[in-house]
C-alpha atoms as a PDB file:
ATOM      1  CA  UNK A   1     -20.593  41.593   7.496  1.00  0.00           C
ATOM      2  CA  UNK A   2     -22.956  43.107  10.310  1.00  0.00           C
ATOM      3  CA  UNK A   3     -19.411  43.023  12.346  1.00  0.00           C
ATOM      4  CA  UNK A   4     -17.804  45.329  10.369  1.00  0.00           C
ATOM      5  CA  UNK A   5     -17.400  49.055  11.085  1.00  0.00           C
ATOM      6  CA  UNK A   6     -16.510  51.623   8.671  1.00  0.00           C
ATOM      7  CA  UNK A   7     -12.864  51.953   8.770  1.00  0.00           C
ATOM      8  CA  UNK A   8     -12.172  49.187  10.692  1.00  0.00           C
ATOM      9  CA  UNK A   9      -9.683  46.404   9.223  1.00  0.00           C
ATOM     10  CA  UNK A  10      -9.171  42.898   9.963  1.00  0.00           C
ATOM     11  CA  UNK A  11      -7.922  39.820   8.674  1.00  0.00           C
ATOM     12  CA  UNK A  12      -8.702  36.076   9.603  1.00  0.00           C
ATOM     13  CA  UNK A  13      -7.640  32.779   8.801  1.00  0.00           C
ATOM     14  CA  UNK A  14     -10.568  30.740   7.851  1.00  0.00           C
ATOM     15  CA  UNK A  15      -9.205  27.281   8.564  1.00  0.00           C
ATOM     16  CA  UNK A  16     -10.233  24.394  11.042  1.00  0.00           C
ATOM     17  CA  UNK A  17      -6.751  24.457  13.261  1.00  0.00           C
ATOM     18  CA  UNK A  18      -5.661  21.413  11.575  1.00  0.00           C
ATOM     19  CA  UNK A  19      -3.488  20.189   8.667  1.00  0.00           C
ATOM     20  CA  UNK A  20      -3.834  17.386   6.272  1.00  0.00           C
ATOM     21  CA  UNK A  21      -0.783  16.019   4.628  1.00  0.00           C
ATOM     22  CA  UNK A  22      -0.597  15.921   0.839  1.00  0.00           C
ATOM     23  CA  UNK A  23      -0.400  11.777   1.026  1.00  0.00           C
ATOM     24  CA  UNK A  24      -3.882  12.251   2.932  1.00  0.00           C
ATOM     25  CA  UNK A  25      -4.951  14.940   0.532  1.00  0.00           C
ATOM     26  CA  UNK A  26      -3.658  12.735  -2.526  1.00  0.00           C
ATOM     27  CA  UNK A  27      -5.526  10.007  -0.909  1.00  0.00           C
ATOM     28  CA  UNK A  28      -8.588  11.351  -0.826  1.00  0.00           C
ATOM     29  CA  UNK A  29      -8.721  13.090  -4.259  1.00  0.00           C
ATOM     30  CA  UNK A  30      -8.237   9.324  -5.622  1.00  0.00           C
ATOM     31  CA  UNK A  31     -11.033   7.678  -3.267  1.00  0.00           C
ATOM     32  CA  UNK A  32     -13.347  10.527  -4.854  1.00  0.00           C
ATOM     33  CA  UNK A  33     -12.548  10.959  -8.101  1.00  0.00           C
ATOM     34  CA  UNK A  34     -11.691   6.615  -8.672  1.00  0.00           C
ATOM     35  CA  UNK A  35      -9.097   7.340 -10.586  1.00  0.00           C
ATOM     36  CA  UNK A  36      -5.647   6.101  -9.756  1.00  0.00           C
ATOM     37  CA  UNK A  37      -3.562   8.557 -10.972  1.00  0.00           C
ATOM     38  CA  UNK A  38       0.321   9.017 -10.662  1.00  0.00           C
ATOM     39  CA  UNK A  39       2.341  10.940  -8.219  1.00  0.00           C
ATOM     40  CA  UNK A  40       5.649  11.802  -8.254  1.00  0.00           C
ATOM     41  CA  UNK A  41       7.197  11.501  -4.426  1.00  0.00           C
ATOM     42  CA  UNK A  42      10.028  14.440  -4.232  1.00  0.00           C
ATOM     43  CA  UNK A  43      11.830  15.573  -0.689  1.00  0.00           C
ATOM     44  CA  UNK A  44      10.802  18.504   0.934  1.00  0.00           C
ATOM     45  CA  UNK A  45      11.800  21.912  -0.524  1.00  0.00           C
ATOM     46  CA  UNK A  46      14.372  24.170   0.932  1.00  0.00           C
ATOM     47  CA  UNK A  47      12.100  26.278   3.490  1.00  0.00           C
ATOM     48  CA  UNK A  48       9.072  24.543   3.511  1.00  0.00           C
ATOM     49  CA  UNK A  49       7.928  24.196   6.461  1.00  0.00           C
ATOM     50  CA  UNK A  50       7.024  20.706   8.345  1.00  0.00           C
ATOM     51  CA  UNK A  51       3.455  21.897   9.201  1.00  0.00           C
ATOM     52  CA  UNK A  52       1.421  24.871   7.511  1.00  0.00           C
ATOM     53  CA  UNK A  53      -2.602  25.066   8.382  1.00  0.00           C
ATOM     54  CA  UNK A  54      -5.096  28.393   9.379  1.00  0.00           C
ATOM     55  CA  UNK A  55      -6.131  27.882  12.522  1.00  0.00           C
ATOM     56  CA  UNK A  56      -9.148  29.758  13.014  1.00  0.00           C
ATOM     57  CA  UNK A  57      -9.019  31.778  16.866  1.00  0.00           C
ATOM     58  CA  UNK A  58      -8.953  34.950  15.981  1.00  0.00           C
ATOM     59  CA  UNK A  59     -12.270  35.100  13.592  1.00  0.00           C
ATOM     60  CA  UNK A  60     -14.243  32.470  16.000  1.00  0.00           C
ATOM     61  CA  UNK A  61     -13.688  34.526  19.379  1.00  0.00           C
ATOM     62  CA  UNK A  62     -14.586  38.142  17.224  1.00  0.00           C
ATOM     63  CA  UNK A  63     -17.424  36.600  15.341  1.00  0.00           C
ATOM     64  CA  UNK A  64     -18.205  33.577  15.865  1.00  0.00           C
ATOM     65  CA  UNK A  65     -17.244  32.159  12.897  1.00  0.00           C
ATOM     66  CA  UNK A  66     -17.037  28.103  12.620  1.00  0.00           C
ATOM     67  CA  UNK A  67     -16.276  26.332   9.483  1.00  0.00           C
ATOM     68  CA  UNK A  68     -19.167  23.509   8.662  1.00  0.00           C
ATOM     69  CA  UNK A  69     -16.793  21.139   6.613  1.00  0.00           C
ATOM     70  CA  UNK A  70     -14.065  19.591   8.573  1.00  0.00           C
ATOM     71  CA  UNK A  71     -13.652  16.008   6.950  1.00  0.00           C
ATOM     72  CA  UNK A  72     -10.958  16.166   3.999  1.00  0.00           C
ATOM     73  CA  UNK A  73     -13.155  13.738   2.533  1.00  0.00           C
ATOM     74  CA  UNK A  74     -16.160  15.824   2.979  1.00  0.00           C
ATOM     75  CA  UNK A  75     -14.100  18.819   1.197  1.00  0.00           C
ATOM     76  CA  UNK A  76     -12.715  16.627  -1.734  1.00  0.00           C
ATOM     77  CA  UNK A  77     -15.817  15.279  -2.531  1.00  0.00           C
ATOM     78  CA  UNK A  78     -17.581  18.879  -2.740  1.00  0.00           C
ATOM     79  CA  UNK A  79     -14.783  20.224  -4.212  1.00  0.00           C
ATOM     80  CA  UNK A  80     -15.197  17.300  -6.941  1.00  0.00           C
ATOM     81  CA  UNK A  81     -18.840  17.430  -7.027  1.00  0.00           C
ATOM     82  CA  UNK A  82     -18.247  21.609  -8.006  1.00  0.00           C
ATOM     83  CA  UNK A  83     -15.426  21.217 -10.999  1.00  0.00           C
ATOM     84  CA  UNK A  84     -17.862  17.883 -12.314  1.00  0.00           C
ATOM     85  CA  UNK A  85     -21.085  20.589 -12.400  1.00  0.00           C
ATOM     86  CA  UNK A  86     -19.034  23.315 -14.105  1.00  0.00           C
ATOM     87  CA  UNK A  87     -15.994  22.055 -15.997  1.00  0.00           C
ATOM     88  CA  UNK A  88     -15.384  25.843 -17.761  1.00  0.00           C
ATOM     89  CA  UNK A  89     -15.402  27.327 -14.191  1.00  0.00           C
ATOM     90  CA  UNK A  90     -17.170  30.409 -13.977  1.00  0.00           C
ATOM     91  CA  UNK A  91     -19.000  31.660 -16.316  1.00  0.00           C
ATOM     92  CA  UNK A  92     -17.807  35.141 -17.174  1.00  0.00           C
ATOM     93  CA  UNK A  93     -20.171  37.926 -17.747  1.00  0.00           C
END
């Protein structure tokens, strides 16, 4: 926030420069959670692309920004760990 000027607008991708695929993704929510739940297998939409991820230049070279989880494992498992600890979400005030 100390970055920011008055005025001044900019937007970042906050992302590691890397995908994961939604088998990996899938994968990893069931190695986590230990449940082996269904998935239905579909082709790819018209326009989807092949590859989609934030890759995260611009924000790292202005402010230094680095993201501390990498692992999809690592993310699934806080991610997990978060909806487990508050299963209503946020509480709203």
């Amino acid at each position: 926030m100390q970055a920011l000027r008055p005025g001044d607008q900019s937007a970042y991708n906050l992302g590691v420069g890397r995908g994961y695929s939604v088998r990996e993704v899938v994968q990893a929510a069931r190695q986590v959670s230990g449940s082996d739940f269904r998935v239905e297998v579909g082709a790819r939409r018209p326009g989807d692309p092949a590859q989609l991820f934030a890759g995260p230049d611009k924000i790292s070279a202005s402010l230094g920004w680095r993201a501390k989880q990498t692992d999809l494992l690592q993310i699934v498992e806080s991610a997990w760990r978060w909806f487990r600890n508050h299963p209503d979400g946020y509480k709203q005030t």
